[in-house]
C-alpha atoms as a PDB file:
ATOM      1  CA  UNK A   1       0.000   0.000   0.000  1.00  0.00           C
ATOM      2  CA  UNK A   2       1.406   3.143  -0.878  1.00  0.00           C
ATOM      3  CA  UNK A   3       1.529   6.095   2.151  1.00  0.00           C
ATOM      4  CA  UNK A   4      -1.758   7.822   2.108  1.00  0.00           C
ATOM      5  CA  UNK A   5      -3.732   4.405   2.537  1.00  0.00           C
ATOM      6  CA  UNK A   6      -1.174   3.672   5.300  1.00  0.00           C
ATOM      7  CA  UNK A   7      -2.247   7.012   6.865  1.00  0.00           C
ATOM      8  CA  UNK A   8      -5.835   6.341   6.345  1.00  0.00           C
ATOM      9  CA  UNK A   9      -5.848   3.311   7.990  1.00  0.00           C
ATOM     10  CA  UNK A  10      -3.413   4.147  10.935  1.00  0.00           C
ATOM     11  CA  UNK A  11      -5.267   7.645  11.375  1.00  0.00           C
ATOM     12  CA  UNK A  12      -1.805   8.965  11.227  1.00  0.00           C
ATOM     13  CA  UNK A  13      -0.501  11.943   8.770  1.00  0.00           C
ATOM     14  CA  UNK A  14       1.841  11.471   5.628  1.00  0.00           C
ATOM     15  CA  UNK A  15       4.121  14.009   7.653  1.00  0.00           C
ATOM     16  CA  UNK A  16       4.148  11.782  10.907  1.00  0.00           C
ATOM     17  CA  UNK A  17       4.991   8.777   8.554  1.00  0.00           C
ATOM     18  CA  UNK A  18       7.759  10.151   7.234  1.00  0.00           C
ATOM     19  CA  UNK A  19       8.946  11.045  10.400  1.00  0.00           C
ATOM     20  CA  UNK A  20       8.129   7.710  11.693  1.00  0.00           C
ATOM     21  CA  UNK A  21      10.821   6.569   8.442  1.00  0.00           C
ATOM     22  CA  UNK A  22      13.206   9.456   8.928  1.00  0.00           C
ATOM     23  CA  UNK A  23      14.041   8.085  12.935  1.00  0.00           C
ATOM     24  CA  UNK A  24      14.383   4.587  11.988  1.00  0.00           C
ATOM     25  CA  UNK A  25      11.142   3.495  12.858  1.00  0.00           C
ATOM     26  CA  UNK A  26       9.522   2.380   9.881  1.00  0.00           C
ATOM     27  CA  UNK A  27      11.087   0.745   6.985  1.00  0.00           C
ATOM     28  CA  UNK A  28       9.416   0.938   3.493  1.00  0.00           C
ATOM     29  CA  UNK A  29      10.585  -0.800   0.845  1.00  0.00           C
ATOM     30  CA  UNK A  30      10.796   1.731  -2.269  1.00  0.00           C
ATOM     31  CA  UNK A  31       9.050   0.795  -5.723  1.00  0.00           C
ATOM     32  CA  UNK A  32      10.908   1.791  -9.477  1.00  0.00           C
ATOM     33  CA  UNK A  33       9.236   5.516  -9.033  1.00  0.00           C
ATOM     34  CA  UNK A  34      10.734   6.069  -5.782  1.00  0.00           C
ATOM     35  CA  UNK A  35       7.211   5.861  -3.800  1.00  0.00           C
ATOM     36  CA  UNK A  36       7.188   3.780  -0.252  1.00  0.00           C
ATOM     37  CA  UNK A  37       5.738   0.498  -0.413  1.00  0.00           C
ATOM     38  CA  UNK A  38       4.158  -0.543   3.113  1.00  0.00           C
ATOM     39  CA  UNK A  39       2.544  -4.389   3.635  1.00  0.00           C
ATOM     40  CA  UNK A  40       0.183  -5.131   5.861  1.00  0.00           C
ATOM     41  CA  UNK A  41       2.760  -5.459   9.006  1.00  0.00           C
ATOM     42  CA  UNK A  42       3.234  -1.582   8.721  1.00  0.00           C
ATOM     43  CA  UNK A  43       0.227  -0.731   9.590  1.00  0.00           C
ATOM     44  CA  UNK A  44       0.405  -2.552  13.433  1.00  0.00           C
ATOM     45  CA  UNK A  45       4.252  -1.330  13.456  1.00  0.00           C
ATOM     46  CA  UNK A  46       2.624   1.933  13.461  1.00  0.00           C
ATOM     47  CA  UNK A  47      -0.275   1.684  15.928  1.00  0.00           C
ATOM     48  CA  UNK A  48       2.710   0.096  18.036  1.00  0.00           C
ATOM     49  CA  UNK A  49       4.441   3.281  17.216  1.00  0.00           C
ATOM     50  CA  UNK A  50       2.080   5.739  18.559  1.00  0.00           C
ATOM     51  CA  UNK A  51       1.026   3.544  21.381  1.00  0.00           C
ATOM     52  CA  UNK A  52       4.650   3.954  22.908  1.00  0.00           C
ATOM     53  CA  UNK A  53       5.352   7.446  22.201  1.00  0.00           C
ATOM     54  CA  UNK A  54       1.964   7.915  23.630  1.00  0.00           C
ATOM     55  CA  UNK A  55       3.636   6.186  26.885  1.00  0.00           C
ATOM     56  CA  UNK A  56       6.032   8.808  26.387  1.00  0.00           C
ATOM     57  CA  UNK A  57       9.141   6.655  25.297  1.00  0.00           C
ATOM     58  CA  UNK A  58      11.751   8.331  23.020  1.00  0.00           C
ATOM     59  CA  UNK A  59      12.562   7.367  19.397  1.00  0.00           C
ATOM     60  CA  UNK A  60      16.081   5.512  20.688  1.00  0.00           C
ATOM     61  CA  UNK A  61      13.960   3.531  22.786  1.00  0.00           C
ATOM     62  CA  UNK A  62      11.212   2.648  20.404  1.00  0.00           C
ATOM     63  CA  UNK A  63      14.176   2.190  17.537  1.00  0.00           C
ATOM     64  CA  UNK A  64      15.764  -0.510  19.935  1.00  0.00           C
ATOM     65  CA  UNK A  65      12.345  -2.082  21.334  1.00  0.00           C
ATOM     66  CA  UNK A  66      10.214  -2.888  17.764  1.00  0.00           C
ATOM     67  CA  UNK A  67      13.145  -5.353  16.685  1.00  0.00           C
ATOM     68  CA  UNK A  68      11.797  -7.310  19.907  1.00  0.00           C
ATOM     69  CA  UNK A  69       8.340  -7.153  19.826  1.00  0.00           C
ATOM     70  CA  UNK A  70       6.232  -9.884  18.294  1.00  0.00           C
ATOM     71  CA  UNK A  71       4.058  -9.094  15.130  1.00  0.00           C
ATOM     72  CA  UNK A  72       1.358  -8.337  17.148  1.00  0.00           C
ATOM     73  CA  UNK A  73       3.564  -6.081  19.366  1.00  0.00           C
ATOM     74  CA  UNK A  74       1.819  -7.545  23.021  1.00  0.00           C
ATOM     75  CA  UNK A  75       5.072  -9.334  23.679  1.00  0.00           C
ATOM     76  CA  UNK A  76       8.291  -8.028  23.851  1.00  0.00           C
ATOM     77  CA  UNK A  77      11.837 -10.549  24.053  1.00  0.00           C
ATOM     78  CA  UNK A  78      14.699  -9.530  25.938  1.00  0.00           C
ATOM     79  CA  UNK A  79      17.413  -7.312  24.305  1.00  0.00           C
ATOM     80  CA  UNK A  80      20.246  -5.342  25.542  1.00  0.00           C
ATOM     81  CA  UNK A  81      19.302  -2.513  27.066  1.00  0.00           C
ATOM     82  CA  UNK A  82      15.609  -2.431  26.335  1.00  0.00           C
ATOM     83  CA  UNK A  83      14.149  -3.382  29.974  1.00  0.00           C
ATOM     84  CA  UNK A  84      16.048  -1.275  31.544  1.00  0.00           C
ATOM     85  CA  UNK A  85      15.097   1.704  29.721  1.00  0.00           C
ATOM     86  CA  UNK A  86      11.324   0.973  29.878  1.00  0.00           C
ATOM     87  CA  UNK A  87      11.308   0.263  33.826  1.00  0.00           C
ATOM     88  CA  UNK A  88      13.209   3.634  33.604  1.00  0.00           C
ATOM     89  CA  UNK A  89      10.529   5.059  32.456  1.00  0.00           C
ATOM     90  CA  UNK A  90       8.025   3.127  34.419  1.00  0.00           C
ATOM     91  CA  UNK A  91       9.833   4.899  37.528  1.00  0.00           C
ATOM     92  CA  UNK A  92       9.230   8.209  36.018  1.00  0.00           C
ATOM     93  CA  UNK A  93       5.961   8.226  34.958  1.00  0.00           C
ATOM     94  CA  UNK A  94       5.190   6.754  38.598  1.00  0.00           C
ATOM     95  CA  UNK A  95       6.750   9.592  40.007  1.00  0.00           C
ATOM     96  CA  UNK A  96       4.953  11.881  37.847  1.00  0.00           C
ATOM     97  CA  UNK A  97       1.899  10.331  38.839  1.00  0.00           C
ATOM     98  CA  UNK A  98       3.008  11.075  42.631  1.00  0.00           C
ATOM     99  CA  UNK A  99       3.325  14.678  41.573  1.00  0.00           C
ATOM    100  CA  UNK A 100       0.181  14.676  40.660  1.00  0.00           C
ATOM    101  CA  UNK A 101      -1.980  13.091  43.173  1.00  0.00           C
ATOM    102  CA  UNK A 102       0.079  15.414  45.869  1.00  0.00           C
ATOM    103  CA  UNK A 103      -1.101  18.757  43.086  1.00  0.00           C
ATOM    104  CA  UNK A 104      -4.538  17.663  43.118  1.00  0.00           C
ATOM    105  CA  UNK A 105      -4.410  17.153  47.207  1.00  0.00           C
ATOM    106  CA  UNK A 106      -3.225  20.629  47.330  1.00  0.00           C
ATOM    107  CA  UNK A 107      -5.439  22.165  44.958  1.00  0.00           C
ATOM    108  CA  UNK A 108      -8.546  20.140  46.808  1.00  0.00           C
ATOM    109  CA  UNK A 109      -7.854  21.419  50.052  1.00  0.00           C
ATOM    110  CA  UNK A 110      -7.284  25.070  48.393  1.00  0.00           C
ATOM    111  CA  UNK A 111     -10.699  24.368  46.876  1.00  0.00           C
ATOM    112  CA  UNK A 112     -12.465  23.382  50.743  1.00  0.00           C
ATOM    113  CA  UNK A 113     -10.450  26.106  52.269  1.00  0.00           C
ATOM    114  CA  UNK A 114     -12.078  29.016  49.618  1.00  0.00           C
ATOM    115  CA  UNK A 115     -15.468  27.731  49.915  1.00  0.00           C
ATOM    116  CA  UNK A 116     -15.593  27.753  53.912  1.00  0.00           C
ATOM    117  CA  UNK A 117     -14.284  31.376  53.733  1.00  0.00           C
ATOM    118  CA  UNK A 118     -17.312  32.035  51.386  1.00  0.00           C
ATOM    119  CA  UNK A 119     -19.747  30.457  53.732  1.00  0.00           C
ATOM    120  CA  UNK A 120     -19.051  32.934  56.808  1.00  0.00           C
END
């Protein structure tokens, strides 16, 4: 399938695909004209794609981590490098996440503390 059909079905942009290519992500073959060629696999590479920058991994990570996933992407083997870096980022999403609830605390008792004032 040629790009736009790949971006169709993916509900991803031509621009984002080429970016996709352009950091190693996603490997077209090329046809005599010079257009990208993707088969069927592409199009769960990409979803797989988007689902981990969406988990907010960087390219390098996703670069090293597709060459271990299955086809389907819900299993990943062991390579060098690649646990590490996504327990890494387990830790600081969890931390975020701390951040967060202790913001929303904050702001919640901020919240009680206004509306008592406005009662008296």
């Amino acid at each position: 399938m040629l790009i736009g059909e790949l971006a169709e079905r993916t509900g991803t942009s031509e621009r984002l695909l080429r970016h996709y290519e352009r950091g190693g992500l996603l490997l077209p073959d090329r046809l005599p004209n010079g257009y990208r060629w993707y088969d069927e696999s592409h199009v769960e590479t990409v979803r797989r794609i988007r689902a981990l920058l969406a988990a907010g991994l960087p390219v390098r990570t996703i670069r090293a981590l597709l060459p271990c996933t299955t086809p389907a992407g819900e299993v990943v083997h062991p390579c060098p490098g690649v646990l590490d870096a996504l327990r890494s980022r387990l830790a600081d999403l969890d931390a975020r996440a701390a951040e967060l609830d202790e913001a929303r605390a904050v702001l919640r008792a901020t919240i009680a503390g206004t509306q008592r004032v406005d009662v008296a």
